[in-house]
C-alpha atoms as a PDB file:
ATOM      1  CA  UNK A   1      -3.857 -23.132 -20.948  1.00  0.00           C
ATOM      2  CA  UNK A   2      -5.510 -20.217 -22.430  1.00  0.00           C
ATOM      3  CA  UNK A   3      -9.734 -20.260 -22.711  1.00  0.00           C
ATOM      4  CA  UNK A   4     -11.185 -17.867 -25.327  1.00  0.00           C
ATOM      5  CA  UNK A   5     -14.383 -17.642 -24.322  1.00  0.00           C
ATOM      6  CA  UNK A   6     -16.057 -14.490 -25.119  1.00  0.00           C
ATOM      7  CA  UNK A   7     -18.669 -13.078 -22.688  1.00  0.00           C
ATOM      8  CA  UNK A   8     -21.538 -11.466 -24.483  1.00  0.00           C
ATOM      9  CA  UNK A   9     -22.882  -9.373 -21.933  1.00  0.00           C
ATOM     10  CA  UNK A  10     -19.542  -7.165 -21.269  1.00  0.00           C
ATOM     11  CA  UNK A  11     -17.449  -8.338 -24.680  1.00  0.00           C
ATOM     12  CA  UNK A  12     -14.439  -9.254 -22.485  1.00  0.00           C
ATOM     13  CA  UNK A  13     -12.882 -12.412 -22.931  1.00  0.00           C
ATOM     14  CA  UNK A  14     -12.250 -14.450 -19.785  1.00  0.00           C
ATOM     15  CA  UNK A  15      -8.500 -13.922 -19.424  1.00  0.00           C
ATOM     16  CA  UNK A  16      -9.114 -10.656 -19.180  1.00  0.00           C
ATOM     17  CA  UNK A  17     -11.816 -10.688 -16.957  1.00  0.00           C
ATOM     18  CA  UNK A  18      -9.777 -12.970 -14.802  1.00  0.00           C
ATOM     19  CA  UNK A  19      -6.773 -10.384 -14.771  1.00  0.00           C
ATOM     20  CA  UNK A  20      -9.256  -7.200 -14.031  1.00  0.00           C
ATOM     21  CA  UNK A  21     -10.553  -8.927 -10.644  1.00  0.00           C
ATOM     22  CA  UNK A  22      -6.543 -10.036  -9.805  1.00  0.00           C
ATOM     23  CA  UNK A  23      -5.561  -6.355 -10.241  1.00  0.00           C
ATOM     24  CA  UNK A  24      -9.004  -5.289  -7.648  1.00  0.00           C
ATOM     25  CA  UNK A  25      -7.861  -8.041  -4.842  1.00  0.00           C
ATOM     26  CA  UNK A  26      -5.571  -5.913  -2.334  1.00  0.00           C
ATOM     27  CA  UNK A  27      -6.432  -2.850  -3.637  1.00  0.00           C
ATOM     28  CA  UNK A  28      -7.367   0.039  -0.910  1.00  0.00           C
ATOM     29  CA  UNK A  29     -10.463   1.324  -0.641  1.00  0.00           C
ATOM     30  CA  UNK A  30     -12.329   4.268   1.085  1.00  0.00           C
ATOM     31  CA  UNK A  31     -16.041   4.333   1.389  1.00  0.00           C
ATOM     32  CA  UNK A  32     -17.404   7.607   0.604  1.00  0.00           C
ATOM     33  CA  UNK A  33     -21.275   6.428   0.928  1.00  0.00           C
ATOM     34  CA  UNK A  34     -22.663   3.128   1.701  1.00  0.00           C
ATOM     35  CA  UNK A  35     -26.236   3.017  -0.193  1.00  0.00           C
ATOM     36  CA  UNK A  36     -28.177   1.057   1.951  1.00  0.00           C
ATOM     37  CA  UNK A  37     -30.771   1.419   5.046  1.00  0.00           C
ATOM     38  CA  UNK A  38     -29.246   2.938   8.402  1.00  0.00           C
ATOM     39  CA  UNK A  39     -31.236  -0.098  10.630  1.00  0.00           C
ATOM     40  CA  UNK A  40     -28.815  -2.414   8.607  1.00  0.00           C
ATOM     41  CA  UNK A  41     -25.497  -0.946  10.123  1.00  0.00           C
ATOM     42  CA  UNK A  42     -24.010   0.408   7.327  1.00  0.00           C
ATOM     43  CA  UNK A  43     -20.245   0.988   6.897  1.00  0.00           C
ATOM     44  CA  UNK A  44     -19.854   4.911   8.299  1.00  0.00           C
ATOM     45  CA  UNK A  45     -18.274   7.027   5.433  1.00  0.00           C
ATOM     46  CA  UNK A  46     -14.318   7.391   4.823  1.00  0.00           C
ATOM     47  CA  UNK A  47     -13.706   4.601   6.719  1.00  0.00           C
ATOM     48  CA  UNK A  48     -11.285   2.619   4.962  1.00  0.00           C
ATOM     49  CA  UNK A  49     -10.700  -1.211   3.745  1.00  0.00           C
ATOM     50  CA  UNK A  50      -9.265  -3.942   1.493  1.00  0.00           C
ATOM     51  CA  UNK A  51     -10.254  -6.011  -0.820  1.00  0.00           C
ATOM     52  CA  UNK A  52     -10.894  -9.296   0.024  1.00  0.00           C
ATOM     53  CA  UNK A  53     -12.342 -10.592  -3.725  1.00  0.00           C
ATOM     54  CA  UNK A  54     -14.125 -10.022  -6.151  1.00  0.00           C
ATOM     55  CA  UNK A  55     -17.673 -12.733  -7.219  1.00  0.00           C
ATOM     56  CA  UNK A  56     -19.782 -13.380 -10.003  1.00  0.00           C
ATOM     57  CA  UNK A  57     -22.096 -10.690  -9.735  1.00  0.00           C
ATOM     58  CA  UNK A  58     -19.299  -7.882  -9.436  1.00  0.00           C
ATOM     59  CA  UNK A  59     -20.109  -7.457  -5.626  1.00  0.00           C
ATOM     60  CA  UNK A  60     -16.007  -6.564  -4.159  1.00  0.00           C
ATOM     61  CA  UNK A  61     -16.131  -8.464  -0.208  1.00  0.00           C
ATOM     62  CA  UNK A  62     -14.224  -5.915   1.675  1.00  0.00           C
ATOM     63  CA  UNK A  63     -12.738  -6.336   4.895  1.00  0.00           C
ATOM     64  CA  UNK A  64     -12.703  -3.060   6.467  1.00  0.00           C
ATOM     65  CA  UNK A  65     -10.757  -1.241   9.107  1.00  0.00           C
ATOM     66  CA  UNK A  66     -13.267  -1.415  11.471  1.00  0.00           C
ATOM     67  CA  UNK A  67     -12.984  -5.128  11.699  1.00  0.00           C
ATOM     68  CA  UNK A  68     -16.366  -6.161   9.526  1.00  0.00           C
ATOM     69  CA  UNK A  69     -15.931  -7.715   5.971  1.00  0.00           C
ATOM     70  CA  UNK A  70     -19.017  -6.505   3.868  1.00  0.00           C
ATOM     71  CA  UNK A  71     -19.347  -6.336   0.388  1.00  0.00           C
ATOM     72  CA  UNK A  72     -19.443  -3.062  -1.430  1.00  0.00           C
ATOM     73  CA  UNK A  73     -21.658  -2.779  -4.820  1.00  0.00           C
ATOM     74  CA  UNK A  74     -19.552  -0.921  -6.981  1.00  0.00           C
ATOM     75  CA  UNK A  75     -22.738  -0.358  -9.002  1.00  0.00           C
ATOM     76  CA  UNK A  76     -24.574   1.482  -6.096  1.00  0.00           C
ATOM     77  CA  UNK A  77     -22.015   2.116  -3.304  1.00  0.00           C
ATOM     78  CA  UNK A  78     -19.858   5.275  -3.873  1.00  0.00           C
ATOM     79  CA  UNK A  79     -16.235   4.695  -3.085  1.00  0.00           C
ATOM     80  CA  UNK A  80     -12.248   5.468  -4.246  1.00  0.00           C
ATOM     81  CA  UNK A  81      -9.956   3.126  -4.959  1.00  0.00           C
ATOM     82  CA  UNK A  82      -6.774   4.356  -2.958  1.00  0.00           C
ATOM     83  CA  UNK A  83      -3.801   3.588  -5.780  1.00  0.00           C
ATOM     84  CA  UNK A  84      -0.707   4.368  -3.537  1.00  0.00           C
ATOM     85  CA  UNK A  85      -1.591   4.076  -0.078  1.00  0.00           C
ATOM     86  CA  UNK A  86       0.458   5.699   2.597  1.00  0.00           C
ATOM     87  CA  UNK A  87       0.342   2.605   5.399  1.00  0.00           C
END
């Protein structure tokens, strides 16, 4: 079945919305700055991850290499998305 609902707030109908966050889950990524307060543990920089999913407010849950799934804000982290990764 095929829903045609139009989101106002980013003029993307659901489909496509739907497909964007398919192609983002088990995508590669590498942390280049976590923006967020050292006493909360941050994720250390180029350390590397997958992820997990994407949710409603655009937050990607990560699991990284070093064993911790935390999400990254794509709005306020800075990171790569690793397209052809080696391992």
């Amino acid at each position: 079945m095929y829903y045609t609902y139009l989101c106002p707030i980013i003029n993307l109908n659901l489909n496509e919305m739907l497909n964007q966050v398919k192609d983002l889950v088990g995508k590669r990524v590498k942390l280049i700055l976590m923006n967020d307060d050292p006493k909360t543990n941050p994720i250390a920089p180029n350390t590397m991850g997958t992820i997990m999913s994407v949710d409603d407010m655009n937050y990607y849950r990560v699991k990284w290499d070093d064993g911790r799934i935390i999400n990254l804000l794509p709005e306020e982290d800075k990171y790569e998305i690793i397209e052809n990764p080696i391992n």
